[in-house]
N, C-alpha and C. Protein backbone atom coordinates (compact mmCIF):
# COMPACT_ATOMS: atom_id res chain seq x y z
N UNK A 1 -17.28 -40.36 12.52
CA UNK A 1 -16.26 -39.68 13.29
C UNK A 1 -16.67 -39.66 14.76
N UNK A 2 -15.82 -38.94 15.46
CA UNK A 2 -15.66 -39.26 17.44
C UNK A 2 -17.32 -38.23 17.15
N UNK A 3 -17.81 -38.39 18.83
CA UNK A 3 -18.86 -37.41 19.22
C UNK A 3 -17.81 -36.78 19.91
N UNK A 4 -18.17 -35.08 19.68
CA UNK A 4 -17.80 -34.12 20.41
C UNK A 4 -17.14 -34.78 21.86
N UNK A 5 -18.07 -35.38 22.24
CA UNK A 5 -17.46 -35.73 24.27
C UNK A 5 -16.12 -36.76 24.10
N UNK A 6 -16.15 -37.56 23.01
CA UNK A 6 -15.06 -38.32 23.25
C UNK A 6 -13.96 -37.63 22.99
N UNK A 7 -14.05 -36.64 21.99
CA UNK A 7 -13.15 -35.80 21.64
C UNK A 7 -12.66 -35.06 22.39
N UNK A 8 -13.26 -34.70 23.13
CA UNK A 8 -12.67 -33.60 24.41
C UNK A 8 -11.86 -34.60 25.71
N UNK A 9 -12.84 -35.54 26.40
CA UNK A 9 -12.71 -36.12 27.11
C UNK A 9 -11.57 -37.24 26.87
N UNK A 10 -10.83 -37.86 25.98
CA UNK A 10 -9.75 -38.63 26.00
C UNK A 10 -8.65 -37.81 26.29
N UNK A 11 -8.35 -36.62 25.45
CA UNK A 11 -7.31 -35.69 26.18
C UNK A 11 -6.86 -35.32 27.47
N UNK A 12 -8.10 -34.99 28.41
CA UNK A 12 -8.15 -34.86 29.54
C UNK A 12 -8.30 -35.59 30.13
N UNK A 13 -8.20 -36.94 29.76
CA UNK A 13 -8.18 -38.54 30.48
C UNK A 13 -6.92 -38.66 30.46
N UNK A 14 -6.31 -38.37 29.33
CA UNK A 14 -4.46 -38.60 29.08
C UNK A 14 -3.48 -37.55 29.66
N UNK A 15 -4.05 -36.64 29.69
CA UNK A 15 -3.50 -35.47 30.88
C UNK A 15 -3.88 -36.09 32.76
N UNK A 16 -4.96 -36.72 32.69
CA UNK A 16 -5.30 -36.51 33.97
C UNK A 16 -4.54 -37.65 34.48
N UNK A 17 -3.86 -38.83 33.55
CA UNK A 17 -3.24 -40.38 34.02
C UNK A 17 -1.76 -39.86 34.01
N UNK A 18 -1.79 -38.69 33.10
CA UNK A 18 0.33 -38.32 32.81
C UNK A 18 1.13 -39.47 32.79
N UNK A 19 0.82 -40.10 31.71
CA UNK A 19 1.50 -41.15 31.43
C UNK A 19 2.57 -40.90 29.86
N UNK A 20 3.90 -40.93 30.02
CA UNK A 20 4.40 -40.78 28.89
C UNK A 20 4.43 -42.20 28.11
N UNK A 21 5.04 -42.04 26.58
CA UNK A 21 5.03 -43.23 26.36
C UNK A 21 5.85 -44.25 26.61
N UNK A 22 6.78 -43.62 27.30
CA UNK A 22 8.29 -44.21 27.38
C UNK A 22 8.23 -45.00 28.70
N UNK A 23 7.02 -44.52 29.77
CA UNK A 23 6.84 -44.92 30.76
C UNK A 23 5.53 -46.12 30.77
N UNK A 24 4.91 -45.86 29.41
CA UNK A 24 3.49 -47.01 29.43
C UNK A 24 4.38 -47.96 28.38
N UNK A 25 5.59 -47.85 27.77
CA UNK A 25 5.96 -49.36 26.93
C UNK A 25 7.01 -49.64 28.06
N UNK A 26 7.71 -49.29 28.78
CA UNK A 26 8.26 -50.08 30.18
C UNK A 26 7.26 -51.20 31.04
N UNK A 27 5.91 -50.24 31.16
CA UNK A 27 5.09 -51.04 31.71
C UNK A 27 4.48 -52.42 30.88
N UNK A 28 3.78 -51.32 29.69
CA UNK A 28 2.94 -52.55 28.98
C UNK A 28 3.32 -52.36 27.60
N UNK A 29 3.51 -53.70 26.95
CA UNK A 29 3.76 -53.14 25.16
C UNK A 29 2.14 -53.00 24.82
N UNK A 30 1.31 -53.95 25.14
CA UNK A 30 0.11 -53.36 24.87
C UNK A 30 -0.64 -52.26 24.79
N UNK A 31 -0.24 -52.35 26.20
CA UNK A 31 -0.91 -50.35 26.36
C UNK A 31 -0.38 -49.45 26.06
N UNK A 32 1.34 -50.20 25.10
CA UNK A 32 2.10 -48.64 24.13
C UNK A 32 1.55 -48.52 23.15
N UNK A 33 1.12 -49.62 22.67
CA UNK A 33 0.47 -49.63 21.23
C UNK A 33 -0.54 -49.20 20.95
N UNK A 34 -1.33 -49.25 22.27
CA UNK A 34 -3.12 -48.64 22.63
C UNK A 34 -2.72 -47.32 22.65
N UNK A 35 -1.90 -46.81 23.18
CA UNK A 35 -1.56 -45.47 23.79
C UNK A 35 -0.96 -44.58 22.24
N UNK A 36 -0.09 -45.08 21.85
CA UNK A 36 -0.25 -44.75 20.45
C UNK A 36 -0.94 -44.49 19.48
N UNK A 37 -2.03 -45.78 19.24
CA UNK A 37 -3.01 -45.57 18.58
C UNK A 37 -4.39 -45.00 18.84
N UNK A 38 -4.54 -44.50 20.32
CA UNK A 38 -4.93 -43.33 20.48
C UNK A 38 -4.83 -42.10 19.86
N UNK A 39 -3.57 -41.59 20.02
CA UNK A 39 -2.77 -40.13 20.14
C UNK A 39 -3.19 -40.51 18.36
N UNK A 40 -3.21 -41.07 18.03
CA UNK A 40 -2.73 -40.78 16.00
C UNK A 40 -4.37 -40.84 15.36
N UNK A 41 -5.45 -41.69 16.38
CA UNK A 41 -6.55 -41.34 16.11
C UNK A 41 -7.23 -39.74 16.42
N UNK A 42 -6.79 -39.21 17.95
CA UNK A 42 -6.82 -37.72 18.26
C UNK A 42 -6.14 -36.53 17.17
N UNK A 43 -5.03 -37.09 16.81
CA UNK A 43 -4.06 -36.08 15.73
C UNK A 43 -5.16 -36.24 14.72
N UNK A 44 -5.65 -37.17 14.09
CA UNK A 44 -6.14 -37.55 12.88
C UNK A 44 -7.41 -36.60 13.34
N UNK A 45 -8.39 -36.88 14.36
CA UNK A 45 -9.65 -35.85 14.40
C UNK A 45 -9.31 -34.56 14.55
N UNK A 46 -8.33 -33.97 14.88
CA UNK A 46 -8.22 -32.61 14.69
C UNK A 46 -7.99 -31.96 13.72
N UNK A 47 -6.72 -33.08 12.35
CA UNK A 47 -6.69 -32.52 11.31
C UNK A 47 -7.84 -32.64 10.47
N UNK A 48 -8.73 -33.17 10.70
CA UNK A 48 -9.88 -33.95 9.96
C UNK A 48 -10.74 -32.28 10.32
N UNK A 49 -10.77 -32.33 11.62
CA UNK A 49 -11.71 -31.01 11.71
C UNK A 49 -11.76 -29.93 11.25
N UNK A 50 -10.26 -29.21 11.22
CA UNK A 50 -9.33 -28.11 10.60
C UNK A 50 -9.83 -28.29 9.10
N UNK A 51 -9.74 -29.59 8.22
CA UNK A 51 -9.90 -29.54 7.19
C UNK A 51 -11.07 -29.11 6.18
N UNK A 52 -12.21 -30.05 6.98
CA UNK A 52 -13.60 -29.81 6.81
C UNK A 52 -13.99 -28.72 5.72
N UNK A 53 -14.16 -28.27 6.89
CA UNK A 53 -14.84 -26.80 6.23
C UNK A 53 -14.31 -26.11 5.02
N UNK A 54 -12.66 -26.17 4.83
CA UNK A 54 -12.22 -26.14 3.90
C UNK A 54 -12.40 -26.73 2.80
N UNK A 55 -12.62 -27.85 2.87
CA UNK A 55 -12.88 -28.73 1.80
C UNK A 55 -14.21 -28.66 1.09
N UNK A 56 -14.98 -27.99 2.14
CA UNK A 56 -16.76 -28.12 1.90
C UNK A 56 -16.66 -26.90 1.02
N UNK A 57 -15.52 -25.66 1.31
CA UNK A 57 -15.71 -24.44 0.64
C UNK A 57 -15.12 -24.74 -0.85
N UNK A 58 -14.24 -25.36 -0.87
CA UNK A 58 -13.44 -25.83 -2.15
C UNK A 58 -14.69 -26.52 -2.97
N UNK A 59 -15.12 -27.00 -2.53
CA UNK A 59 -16.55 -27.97 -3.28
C UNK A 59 -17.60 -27.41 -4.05
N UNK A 60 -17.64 -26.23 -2.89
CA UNK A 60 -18.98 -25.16 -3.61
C UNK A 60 -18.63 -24.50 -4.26
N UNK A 61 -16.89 -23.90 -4.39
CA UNK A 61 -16.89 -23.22 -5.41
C UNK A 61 -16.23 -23.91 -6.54
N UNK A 62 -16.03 -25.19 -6.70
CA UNK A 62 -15.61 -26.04 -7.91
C UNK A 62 -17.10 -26.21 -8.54
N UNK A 63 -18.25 -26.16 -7.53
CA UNK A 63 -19.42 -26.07 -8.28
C UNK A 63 -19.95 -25.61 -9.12
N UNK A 64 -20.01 -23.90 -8.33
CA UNK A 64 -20.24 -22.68 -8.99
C UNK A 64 -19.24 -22.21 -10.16
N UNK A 65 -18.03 -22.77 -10.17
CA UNK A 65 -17.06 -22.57 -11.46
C UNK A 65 -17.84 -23.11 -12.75
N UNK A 66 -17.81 -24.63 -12.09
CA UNK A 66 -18.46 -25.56 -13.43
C UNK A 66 -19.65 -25.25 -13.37
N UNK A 67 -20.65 -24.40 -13.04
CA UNK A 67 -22.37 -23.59 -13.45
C UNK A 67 -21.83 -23.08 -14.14
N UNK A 68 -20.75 -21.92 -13.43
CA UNK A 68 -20.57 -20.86 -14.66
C UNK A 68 -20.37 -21.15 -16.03
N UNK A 69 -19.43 -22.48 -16.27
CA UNK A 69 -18.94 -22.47 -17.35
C UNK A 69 -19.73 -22.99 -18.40
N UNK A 70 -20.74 -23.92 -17.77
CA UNK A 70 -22.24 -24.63 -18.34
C UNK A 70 -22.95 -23.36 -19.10
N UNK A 71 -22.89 -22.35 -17.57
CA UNK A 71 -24.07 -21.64 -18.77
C UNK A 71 -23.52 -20.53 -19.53
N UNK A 72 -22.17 -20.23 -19.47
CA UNK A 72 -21.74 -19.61 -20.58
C UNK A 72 -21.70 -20.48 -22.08
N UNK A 73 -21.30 -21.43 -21.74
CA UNK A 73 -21.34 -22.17 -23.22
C UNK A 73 -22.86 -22.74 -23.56
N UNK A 74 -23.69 -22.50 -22.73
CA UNK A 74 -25.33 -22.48 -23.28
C UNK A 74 -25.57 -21.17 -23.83
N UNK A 75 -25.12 -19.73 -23.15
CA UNK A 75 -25.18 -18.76 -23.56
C UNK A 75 -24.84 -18.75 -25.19
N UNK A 76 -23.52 -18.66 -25.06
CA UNK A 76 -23.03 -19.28 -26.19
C UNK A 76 -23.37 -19.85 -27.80
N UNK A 77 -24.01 -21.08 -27.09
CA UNK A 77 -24.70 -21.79 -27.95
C UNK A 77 -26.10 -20.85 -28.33
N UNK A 78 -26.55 -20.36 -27.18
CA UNK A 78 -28.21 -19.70 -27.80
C UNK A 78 -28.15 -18.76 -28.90
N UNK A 79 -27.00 -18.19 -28.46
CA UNK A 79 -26.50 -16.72 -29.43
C UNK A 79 -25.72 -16.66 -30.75
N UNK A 80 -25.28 -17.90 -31.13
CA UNK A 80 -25.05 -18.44 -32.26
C UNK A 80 -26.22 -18.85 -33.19
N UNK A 81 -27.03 -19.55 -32.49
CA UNK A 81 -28.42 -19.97 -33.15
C UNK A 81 -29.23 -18.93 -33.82
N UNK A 82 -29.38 -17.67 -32.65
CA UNK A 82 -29.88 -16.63 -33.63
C UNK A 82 -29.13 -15.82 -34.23
């Protein structure tokens, strides 16, 4: 994924040029397409970031579900035996 600086710093590169898109595909189709696929790589790292952590929490506790359920049915199992 971006380092922190690129992440910050393309925004405020694209603020600091104020270029719309309507005004960079008049100019260049290239640089609409660049300019585009910028903005959808930026959208993409922010939802990516937002998500994260969420996902990392969803993980640990799909973990700790499936421990629990391991060692209840070891429990289980021990307490049948005797």
């Amino acid at each position: 994924m971006f380092h922190e600086f690129l992440f910050v710093s393309f925004p405020a590169l694209l603020k600091e040029i104020d270029v719309s898109f309507d005004e960079m595909k008049s100019v260049s189709r290239a640089g609409f397409g660049l300019l585009k696929f910028v903005d959808a790589v930026l959208g993409y790292c922010a939802v990516a970031r937002e998500i994260k952590p969420k996902r990392e929490k969803v993980g640990t506790a799909s973990n700790l579900y499936l421990c629990n359920i391991l060692c209840s049915v070891c429990k289980n199992n021990i307490i049948k035996r005797f």
